[in-house]
Protein backbone atom coordinates (compact mmCIF):
# COMPACT_ATOMS: atom_id res chain seq x y z
CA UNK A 1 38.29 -21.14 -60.35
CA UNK A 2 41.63 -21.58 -58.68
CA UNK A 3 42.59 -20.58 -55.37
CA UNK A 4 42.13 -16.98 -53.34
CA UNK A 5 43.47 -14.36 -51.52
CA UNK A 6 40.21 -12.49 -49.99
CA UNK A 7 40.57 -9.19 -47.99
CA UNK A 8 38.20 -6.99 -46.58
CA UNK A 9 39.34 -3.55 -44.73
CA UNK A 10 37.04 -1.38 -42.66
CA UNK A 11 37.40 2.11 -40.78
CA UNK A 12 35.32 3.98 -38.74
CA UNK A 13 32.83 6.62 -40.15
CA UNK A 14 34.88 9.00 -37.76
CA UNK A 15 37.88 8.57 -39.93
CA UNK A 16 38.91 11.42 -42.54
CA UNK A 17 39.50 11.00 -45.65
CA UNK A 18 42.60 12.88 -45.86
CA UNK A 19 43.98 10.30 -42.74
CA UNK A 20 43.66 6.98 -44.63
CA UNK A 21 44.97 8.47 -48.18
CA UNK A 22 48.38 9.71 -45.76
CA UNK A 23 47.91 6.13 -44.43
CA UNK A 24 47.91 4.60 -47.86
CA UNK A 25 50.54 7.16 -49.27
CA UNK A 26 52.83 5.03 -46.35
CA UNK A 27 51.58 1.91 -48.08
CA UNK A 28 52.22 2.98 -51.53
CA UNK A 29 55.99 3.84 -50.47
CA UNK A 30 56.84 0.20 -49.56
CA UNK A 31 54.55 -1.39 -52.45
CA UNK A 32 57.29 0.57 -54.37
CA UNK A 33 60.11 -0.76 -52.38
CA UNK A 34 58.45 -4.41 -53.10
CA UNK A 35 58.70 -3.75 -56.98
CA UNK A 36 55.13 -2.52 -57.44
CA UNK A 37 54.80 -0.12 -60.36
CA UNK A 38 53.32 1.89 -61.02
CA UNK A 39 51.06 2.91 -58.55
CA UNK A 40 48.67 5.73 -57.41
CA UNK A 41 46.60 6.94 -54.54
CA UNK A 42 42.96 7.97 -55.32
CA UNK A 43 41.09 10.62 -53.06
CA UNK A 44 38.23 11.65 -54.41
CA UNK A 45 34.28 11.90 -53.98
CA UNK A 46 31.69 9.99 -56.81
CA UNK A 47 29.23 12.63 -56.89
CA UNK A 48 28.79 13.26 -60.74
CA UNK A 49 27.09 10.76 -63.34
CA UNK A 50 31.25 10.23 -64.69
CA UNK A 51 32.73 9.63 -61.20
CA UNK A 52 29.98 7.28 -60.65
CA UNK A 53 31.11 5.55 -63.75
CA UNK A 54 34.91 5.83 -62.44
CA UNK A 55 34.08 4.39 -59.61
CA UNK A 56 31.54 1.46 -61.23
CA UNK A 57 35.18 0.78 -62.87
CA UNK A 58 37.22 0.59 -59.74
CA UNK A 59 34.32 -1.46 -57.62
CA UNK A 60 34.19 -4.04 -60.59
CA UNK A 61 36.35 -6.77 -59.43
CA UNK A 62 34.65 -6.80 -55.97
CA UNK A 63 30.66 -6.79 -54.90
CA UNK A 64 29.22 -3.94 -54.32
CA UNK A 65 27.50 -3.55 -51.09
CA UNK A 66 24.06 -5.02 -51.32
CA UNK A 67 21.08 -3.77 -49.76
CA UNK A 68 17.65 -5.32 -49.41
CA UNK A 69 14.30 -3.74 -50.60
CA UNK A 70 11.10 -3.63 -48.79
CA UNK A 71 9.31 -3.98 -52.35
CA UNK A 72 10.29 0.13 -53.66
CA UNK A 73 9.96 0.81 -57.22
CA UNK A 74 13.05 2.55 -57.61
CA UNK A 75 14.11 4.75 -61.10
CA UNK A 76 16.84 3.50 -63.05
CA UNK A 77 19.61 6.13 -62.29
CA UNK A 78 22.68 6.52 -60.03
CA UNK A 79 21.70 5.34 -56.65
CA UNK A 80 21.91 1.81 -56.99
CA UNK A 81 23.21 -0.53 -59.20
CA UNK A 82 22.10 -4.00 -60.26
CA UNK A 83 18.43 -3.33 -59.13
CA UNK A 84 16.50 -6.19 -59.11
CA UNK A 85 12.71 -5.82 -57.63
CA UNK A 86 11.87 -9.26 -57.69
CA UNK A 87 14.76 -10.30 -55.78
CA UNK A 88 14.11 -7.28 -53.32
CA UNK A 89 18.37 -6.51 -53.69
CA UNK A 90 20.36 -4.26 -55.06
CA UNK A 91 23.99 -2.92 -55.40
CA UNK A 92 24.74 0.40 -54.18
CA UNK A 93 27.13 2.63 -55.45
CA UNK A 94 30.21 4.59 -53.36
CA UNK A 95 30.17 7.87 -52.55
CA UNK A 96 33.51 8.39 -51.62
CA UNK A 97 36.66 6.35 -52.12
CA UNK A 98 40.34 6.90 -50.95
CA UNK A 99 42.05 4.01 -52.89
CA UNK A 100 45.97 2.88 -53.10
CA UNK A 101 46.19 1.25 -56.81
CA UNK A 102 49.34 -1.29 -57.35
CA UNK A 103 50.80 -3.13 -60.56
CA UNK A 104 52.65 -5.76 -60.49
CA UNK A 105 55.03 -6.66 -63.57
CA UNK A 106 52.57 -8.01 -65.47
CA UNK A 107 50.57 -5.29 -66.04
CA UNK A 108 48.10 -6.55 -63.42
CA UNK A 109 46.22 -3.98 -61.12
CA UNK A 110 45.12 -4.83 -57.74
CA UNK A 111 43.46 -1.88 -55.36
CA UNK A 112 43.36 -1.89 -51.88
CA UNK A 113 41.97 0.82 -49.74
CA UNK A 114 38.15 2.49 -48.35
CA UNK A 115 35.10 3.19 -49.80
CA UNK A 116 32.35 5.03 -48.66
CA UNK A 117 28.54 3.97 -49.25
CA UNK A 118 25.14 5.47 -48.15
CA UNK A 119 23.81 4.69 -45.13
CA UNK A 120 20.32 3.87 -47.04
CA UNK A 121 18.75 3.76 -50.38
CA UNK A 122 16.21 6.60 -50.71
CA UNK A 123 12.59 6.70 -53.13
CA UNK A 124 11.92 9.48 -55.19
CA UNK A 125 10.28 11.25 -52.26
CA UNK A 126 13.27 10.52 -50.16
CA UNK A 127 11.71 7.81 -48.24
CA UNK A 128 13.98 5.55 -46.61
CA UNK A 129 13.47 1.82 -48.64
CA UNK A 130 16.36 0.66 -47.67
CA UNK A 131 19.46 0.36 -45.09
CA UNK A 132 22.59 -0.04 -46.08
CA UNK A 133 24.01 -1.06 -42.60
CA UNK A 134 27.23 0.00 -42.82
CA UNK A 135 26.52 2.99 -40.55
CA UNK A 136 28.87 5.53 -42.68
CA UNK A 137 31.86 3.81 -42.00
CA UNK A 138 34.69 3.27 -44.75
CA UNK A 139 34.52 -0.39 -45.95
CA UNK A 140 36.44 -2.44 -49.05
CA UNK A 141 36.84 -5.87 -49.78
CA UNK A 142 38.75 -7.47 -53.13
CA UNK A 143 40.41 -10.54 -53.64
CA UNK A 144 43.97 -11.57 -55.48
CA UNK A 145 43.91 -14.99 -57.59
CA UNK A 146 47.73 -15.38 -56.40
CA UNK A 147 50.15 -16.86 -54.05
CA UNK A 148 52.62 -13.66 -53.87
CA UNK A 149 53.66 -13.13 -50.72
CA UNK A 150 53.95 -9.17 -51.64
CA UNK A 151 50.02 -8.67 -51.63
CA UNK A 152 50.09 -10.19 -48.14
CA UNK A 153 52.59 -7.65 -46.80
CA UNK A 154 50.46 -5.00 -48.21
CA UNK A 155 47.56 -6.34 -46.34
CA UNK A 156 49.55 -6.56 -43.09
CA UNK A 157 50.11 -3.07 -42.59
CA UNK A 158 45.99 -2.44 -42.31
CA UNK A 159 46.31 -5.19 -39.94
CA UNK A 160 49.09 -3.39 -37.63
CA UNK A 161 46.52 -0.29 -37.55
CA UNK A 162 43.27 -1.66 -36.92
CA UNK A 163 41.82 -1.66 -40.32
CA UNK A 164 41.88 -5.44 -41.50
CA UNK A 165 38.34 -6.76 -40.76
CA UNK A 166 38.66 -10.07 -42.57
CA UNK A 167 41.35 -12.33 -44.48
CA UNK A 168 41.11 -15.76 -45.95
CA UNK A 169 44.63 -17.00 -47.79
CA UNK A 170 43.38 -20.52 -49.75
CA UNK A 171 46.57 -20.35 -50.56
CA UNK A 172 47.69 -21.41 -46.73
């Protein structure tokens, strides 16, 4: 259990791609000048079976946005995740993700950046069963099980542009 550092960034659906990964290329320069390494920017689009699984990877630490069902029987394949038709939920996968990856010096990765989910969860006949609510906008949330004030300068800079949409520090 333990105490948490919680983030959660959003951007408008009007917002390119190629704008937040310059954004984030800004970030990555001063996680570098904090002692992150190494580090990477990710701009890319999860619209094969493999970048699917890429991006299952990257989405891992975090929930996945959930959607509820009005009672579909869905197929077991790409567009969601974690599909459970009892429950009437389940997790759907990015399409898109421009993400700023950081390690610190013990090895341990921590992302931060956007990720871009369907605005609904589609049948086989491409009947709308679901909506996703998140209106095509860019959205990512993650947490950091530590007190390092580093993560929280990070953090800061999407607040100086508009693009922190939540923070709880337990640590405070």
């Amino acid at each position: 259990m333990g105490l948490t550092y919680h983030f959660r960034f959003k951007a408008p659906a009007s917002t390119a791609a190629r704008e937040l990964e310059k954004f984030l290329r800004g970030v990555e320069g001063e996680a570098k000048k904090l002692g992150f390494g190494p580090t990477l920017v990710i701009n890319g689009l999860f619209d094969t079976t493999e970048r699917k699984q890429f991006s299952r990877r990257l989405t891992s630490g975090f929930p996945a946005e959930d959607a509820r069902l009005k009672g579909a029987n869905l197929p077991d394949d790409n567009r969601t995740w974690h599909f459970d038709s009892s429950g009437g939920t389940c997790r759907v996968p990015p399409s898109a993700g421009v993400m700023l990856v950081v390690t610190d010096e013990r090895g341990q990765e921590t992302i931060f950046g956007f990720m871009k989910f369907p605005d609904a969860v589609r049948d086989d006949r491409g009947s709308v069963v679901a909506e996703t609510g998140l209106k095509g906008g860019w959205w990512f949330r993650d947490c950091v099980k530590s007190p390092d004030s580093r993560y929280r300068e990070i953090v800061s800079r999407f607040r100086e542009v508009g693009f922190l949409a939540e923070e709880l520090d337990e640590f405070q």
